[in-house]
N, C-alpha and C. Protein backbone atom coordinates (compact mmCIF):
# COMPACT_ATOMS: atom_id res chain seq x y z
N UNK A 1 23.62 -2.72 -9.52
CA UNK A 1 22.20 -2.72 -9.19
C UNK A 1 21.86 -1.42 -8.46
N UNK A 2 20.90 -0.92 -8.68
CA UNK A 2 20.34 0.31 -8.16
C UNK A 2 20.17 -0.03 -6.53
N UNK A 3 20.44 1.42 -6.26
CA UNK A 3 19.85 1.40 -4.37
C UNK A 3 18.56 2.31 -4.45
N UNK A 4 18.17 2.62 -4.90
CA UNK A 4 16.85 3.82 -5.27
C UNK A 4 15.90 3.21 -4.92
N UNK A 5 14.96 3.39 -4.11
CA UNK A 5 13.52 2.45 -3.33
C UNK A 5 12.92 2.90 -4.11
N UNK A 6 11.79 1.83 -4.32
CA UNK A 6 10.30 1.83 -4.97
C UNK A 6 9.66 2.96 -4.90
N UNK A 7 9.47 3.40 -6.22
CA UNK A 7 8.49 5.08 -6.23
C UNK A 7 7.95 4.75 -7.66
N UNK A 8 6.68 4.78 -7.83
CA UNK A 8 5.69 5.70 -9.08
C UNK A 8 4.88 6.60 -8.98
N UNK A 9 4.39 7.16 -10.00
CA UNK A 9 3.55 8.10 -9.70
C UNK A 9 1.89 7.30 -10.42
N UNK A 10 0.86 7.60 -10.52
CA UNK A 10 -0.43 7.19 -11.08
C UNK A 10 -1.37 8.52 -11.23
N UNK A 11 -2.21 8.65 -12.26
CA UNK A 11 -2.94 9.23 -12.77
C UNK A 11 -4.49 8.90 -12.41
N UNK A 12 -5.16 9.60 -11.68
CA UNK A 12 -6.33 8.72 -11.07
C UNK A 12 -7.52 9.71 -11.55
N UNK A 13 -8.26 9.08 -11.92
CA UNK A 13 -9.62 10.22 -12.29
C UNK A 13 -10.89 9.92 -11.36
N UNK A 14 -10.01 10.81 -10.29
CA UNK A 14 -10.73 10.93 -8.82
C UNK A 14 -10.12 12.39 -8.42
N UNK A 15 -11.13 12.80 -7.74
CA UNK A 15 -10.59 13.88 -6.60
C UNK A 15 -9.57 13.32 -5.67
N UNK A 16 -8.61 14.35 -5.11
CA UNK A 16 -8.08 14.27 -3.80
C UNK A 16 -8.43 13.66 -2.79
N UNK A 17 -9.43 14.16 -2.61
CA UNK A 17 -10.57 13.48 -1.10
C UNK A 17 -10.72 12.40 -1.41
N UNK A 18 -11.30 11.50 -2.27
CA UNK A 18 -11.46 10.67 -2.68
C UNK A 18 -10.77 9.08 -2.67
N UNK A 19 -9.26 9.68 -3.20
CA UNK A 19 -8.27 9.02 -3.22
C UNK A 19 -7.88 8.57 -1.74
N UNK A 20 -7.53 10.15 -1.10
CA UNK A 20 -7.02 10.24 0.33
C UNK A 20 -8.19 8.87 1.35
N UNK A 21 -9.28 9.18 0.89
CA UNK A 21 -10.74 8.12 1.72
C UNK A 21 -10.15 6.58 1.67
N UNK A 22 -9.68 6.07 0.04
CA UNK A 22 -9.42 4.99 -0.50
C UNK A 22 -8.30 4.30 0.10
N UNK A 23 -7.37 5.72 0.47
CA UNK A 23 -5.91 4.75 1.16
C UNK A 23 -6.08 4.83 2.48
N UNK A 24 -7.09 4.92 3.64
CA UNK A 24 -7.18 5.54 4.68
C UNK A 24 -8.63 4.39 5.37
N UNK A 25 -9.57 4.40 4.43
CA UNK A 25 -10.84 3.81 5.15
C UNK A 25 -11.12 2.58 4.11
N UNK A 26 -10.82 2.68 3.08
CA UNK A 26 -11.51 1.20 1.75
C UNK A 26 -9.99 0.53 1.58
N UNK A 27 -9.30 0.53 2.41
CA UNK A 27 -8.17 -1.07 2.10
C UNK A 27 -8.76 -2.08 1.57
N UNK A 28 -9.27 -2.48 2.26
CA UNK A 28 -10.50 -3.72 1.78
C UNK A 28 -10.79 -4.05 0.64
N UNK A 29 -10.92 -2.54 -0.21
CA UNK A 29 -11.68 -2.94 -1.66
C UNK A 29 -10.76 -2.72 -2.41
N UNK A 30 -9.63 -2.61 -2.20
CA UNK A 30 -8.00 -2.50 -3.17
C UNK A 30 -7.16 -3.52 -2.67
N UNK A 31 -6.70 -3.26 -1.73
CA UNK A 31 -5.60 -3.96 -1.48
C UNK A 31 -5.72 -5.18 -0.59
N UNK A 32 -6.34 -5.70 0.35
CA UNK A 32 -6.59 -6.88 0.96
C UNK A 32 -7.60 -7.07 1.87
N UNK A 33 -8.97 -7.85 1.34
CA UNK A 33 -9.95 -7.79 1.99
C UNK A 33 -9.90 -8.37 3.95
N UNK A 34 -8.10 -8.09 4.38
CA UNK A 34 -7.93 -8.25 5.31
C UNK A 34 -7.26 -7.21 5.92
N UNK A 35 -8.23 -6.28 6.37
CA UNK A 35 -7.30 -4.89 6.78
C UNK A 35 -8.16 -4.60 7.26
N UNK A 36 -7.78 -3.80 8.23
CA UNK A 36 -8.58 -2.33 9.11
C UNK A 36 -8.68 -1.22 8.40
N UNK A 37 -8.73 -0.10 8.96
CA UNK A 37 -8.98 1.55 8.69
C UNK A 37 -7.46 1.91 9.49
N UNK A 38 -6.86 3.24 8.71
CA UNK A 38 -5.85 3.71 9.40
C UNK A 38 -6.31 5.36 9.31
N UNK A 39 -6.68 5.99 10.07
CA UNK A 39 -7.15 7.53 9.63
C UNK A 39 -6.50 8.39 9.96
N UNK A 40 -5.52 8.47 11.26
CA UNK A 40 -4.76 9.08 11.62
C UNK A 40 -3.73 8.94 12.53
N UNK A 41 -2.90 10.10 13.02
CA UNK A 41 -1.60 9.84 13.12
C UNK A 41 -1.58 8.95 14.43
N UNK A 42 -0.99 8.15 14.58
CA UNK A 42 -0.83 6.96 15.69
C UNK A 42 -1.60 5.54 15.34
N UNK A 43 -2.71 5.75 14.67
CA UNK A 43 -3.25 4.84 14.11
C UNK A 43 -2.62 3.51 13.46
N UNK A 44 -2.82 1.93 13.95
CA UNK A 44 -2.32 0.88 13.25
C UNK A 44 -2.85 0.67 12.26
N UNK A 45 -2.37 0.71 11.27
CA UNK A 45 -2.93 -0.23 10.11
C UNK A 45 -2.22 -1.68 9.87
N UNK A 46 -2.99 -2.51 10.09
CA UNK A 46 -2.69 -4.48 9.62
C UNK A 46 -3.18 -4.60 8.29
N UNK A 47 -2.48 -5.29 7.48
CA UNK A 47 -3.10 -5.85 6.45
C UNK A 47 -2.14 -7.66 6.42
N UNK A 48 -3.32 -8.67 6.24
CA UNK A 48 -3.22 -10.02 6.33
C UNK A 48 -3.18 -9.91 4.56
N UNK A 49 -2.33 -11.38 4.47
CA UNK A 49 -2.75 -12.14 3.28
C UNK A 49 -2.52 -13.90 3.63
N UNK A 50 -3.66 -14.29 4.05
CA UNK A 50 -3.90 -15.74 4.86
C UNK A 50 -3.47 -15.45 6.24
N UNK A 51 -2.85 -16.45 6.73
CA UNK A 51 -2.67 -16.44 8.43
C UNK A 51 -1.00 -16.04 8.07
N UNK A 52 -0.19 -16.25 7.73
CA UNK A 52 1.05 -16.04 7.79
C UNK A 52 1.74 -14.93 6.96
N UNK A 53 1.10 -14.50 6.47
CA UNK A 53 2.08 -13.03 5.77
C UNK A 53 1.40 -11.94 6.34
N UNK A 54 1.48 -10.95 6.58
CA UNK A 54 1.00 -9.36 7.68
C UNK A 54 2.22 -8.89 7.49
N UNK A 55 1.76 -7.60 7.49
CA UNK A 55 2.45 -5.93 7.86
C UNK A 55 1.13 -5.10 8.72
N UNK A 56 2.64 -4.38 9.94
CA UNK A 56 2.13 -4.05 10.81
C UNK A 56 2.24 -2.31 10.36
N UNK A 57 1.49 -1.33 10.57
CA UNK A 57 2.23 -0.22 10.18
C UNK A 57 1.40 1.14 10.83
N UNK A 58 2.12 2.22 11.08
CA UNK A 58 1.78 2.87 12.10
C UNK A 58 1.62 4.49 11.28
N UNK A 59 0.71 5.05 10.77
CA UNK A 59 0.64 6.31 10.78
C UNK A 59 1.18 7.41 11.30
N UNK A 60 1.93 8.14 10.35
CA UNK A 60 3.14 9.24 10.96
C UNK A 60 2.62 10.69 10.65
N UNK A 61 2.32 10.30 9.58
CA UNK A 61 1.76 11.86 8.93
C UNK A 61 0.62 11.32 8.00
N UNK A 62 -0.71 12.29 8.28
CA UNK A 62 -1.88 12.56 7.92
C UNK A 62 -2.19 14.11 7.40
N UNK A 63 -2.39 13.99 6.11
CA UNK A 63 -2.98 15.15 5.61
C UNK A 63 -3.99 15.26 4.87
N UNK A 64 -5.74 15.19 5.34
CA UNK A 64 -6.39 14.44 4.35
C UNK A 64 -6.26 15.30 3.00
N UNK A 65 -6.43 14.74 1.82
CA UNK A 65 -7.03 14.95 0.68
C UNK A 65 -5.35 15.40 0.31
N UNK A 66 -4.20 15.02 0.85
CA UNK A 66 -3.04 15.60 0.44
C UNK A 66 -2.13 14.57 0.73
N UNK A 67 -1.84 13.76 1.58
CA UNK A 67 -0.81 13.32 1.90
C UNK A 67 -0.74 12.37 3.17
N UNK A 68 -0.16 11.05 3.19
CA UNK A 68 -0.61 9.50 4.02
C UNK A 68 1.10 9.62 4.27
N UNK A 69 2.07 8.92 5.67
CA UNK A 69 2.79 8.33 5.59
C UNK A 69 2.78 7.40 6.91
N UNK A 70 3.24 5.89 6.02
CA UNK A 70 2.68 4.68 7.19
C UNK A 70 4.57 4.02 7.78
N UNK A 71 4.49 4.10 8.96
CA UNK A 71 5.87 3.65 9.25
C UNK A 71 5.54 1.86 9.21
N UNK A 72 6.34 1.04 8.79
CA UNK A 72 6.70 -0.13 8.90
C UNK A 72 7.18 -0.93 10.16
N UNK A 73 6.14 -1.27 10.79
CA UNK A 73 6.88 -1.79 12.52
C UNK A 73 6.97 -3.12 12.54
N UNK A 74 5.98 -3.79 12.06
CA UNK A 74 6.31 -5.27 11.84
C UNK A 74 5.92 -5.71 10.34
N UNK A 75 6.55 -6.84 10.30
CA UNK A 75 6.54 -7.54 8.83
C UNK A 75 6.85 -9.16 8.68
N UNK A 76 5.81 -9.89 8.04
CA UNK A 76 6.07 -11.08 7.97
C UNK A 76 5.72 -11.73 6.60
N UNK A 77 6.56 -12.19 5.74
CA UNK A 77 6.80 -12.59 4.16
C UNK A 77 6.59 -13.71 4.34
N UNK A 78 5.57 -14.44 4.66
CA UNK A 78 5.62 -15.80 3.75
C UNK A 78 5.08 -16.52 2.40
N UNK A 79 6.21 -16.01 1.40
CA UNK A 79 5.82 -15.16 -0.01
C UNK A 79 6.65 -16.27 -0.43
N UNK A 80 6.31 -17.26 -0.90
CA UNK A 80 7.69 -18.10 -2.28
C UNK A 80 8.49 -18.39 -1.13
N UNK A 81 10.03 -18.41 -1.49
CA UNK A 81 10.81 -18.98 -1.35
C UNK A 81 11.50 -17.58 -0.08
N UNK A 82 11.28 -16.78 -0.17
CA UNK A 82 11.76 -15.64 0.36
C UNK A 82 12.13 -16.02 1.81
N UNK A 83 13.76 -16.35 2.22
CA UNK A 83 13.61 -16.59 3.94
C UNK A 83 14.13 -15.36 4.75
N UNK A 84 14.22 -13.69 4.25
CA UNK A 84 14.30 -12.89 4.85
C UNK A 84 13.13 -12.70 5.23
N UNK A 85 12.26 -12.89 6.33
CA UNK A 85 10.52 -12.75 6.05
C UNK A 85 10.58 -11.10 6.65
N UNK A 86 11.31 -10.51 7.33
CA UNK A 86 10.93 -8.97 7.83
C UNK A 86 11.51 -8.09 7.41
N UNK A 87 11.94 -8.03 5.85
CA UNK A 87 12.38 -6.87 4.83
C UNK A 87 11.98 -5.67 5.18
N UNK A 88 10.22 -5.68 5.43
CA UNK A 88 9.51 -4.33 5.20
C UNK A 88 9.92 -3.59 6.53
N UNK A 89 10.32 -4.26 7.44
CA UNK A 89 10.31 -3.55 8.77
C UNK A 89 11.50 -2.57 8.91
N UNK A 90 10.91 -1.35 9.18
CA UNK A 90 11.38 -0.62 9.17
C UNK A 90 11.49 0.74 8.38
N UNK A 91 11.06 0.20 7.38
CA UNK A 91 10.49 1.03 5.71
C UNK A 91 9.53 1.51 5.96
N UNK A 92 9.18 2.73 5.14
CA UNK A 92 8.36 3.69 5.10
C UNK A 92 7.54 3.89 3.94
N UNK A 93 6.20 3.99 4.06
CA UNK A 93 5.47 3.92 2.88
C UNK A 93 5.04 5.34 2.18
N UNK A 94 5.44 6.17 1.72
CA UNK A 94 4.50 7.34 1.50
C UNK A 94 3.28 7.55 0.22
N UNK A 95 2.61 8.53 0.48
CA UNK A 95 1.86 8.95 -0.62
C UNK A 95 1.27 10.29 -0.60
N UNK A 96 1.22 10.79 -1.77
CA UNK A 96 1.36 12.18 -2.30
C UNK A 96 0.54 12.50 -3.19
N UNK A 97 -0.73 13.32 -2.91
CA UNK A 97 -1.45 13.65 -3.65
C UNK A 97 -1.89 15.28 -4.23
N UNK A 98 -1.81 14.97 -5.14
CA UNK A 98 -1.79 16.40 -5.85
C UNK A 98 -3.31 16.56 -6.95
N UNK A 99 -3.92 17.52 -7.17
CA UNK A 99 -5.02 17.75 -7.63
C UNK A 99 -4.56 18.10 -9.03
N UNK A 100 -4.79 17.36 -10.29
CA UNK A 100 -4.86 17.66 -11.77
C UNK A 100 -6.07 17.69 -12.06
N UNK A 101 -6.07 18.68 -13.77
CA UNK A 101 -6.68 18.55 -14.26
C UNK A 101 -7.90 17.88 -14.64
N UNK A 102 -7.66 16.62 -14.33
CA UNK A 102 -8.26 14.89 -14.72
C UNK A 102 -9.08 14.05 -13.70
N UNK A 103 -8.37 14.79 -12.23
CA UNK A 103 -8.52 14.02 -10.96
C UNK A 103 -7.15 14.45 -9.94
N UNK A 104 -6.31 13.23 -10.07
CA UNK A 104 -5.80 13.42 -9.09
C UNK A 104 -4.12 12.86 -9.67
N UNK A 105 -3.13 13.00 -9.47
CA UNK A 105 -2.23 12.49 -9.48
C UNK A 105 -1.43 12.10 -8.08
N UNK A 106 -0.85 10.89 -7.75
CA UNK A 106 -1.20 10.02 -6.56
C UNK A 106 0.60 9.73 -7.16
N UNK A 107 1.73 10.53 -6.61
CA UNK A 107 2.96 9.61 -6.03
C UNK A 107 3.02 8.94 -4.92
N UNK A 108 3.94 7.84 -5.16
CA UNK A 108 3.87 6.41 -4.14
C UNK A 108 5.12 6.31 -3.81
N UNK A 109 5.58 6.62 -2.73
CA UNK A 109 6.95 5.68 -2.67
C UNK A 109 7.48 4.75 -1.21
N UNK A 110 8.05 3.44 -1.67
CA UNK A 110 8.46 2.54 -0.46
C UNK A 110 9.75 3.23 -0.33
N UNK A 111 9.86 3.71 0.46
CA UNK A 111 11.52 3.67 1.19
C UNK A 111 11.85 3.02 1.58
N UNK A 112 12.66 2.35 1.41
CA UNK A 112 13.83 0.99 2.01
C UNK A 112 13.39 0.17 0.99
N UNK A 113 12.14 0.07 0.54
CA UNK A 113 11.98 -1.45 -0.66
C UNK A 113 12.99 -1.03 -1.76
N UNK A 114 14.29 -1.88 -1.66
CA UNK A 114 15.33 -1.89 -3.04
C UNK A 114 15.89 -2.82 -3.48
N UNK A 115 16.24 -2.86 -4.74
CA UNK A 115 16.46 -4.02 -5.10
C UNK A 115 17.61 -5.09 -5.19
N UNK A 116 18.23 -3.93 -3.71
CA UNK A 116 18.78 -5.47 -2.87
C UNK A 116 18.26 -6.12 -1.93
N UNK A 117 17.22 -6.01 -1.77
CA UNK A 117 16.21 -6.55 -1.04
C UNK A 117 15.82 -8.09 -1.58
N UNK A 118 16.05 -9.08 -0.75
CA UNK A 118 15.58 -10.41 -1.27
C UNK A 118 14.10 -10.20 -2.01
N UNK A 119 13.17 -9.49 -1.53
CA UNK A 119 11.64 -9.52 -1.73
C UNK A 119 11.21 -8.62 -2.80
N UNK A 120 11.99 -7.66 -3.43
CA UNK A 120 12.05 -6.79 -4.09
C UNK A 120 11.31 -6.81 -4.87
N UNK A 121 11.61 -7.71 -5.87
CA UNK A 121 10.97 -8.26 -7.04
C UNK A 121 9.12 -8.61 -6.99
N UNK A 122 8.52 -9.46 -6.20
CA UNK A 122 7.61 -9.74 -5.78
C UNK A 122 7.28 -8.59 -5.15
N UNK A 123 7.44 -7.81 -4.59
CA UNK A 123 7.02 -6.27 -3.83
C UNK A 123 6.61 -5.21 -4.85
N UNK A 124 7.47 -5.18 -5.42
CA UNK A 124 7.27 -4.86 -6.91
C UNK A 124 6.21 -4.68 -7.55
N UNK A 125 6.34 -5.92 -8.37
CA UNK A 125 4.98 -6.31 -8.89
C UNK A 125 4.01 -6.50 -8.15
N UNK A 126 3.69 -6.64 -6.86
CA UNK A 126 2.74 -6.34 -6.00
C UNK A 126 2.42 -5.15 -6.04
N UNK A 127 3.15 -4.10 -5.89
CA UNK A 127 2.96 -3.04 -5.34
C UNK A 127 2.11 -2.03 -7.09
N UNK A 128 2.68 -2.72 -8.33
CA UNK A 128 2.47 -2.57 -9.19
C UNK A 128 0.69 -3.11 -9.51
N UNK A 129 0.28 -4.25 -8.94
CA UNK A 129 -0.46 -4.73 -9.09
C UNK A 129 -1.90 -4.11 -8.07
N UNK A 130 -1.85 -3.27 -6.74
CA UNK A 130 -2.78 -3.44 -6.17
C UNK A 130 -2.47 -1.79 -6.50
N UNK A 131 -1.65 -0.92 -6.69
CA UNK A 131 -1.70 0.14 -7.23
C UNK A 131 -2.95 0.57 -8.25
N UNK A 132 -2.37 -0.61 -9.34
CA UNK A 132 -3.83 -0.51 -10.54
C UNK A 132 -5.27 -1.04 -10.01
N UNK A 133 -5.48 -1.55 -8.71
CA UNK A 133 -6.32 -1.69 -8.26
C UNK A 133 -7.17 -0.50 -7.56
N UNK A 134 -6.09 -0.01 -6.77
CA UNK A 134 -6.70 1.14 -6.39
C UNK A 134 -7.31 2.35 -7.42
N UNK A 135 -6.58 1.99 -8.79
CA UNK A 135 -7.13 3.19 -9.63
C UNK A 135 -8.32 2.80 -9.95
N UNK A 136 -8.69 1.48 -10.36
CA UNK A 136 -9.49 0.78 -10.31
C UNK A 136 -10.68 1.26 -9.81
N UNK A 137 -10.55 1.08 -8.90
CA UNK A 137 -11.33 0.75 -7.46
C UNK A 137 -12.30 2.70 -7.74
N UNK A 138 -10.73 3.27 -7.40
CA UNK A 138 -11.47 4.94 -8.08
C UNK A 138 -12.00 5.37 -8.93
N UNK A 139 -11.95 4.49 -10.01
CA UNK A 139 -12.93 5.18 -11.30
C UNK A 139 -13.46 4.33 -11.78
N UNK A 140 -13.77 3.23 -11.17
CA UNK A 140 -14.86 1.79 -11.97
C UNK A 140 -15.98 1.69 -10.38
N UNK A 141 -15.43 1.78 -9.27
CA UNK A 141 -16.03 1.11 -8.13
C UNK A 141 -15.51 -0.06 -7.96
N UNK A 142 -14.76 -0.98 -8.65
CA UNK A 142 -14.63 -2.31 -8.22
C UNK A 142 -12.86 -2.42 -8.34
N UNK A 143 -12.32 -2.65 -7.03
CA UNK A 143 -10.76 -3.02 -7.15
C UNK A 143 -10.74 -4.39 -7.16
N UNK A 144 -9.59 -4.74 -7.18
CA UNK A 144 -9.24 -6.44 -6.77
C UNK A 144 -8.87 -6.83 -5.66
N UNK A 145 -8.73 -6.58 -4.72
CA UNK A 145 -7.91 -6.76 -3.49
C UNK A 145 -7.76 -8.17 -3.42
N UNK A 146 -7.17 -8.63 -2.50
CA UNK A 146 -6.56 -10.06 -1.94
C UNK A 146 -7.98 -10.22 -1.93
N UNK A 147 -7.99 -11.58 -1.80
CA UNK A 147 -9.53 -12.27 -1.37
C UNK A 147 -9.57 -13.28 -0.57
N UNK A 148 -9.50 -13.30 0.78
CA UNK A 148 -9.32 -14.23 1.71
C UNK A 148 -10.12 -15.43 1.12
N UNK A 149 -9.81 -16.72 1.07
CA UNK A 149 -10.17 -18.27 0.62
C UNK A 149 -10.25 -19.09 1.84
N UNK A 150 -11.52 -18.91 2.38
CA UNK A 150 -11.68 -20.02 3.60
C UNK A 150 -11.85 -21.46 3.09
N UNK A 151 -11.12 -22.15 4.03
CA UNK A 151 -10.74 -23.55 3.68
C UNK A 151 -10.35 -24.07 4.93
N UNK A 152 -11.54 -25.34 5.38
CA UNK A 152 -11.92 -25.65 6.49
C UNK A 152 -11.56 -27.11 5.94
C-alpha cells in the first residue's frame, strides 16, 4: 500500500485572486455551510459537519492569489464506523496556485492523509467531492457545500 498523502491538481476557470478569495473567505459556499473565514497567518479556521465531526486548523502560510497552508490542530471524525476519530491532527493542508492560460490551476495536497490511515478512503472521496465543488462554485456561482439540517 502506498505511503504518498493525498495530492491533485484542478483546472479552474477563475483567476488566482479569485480562487485564493474562495479558499480563504467563501468556505461556506464549497465546502461546509459551517465555517468561518481564515485570511491569515495565525488565523483559525473551524469547519463543522453537524455537532460532532470538526477540524480545527490554523494558518501557517498566506500568499494571496498564490498560495494557503492550514496546519491541522484538532480533529474529530464522527464519519461511519471510523474509531480513530483524530487522524487529521496534525496534517497539513496545502494549496498552490498558479495562473494558466484558462484561469487558474489550483494543486492540493493533505500531508499525512494516507492510505494507512483508517479514514483515508472517505477523506478521499471527500476531498474529491468538495474539490469539484469549489470549481463549481468558481465558474457556475453555485458550490455544494455541507448543508447543515436543523432538526428540533
Amino acid at each position: 500500500m502506498s505511503r504518498r498523502s493525498y495530492s491533485t491538481e484542478i483546472l479552474i476557470s477563475a483567476n488566482p485572486e479569485s480562487v485564493y478569495k474562495a479558499i480563504t473567505k467563501d468556505i461556506d459556499k464549497w465546502w461546509t455551510e459551517l465555517s468561518n473565514q481564515a485570511l491569515q497567518v495565525g488565523d483559525q479556521l473551524i469547519v463543522r459537519f453537524e455537532k460532532t465531526t470538526s477540524w480545527e486548523m490554523t494558518v501557517s502560510e498566506a500568499f494571496p492569489g498564490q498560495s494557503l497552508v492550514w496546519e491541522v490542530t484538532e480533529a474529530n471524525h464522527d464519519l461511519g464506523d471510523i474509531k480513530a476519530r483524530d487522524e487529521w491532527k496534525g496534517t497539513t493542508i496545502k494549496w498552490k496556485i498558479v495562473e494558466n492560460e484558462t484561469g487558474s490551476k489550483v494543486a492540493f495536497s493533505h500531508e499525512g492523509l494516507m492510505p494507512v490511515l483508517e479514514c483515508y478512503e472517505i477523506c478521499e472521496e471527500g476531498w474529491g467531492y468538495f474539490l469539484g465543488s469549489l470549481k463549481d462554485y468558481l465558474e457556475t456561482g453555485k458550490g455544494y457545500p455541507y448543508k447543515h439540517e436543523i432538526t428540533e
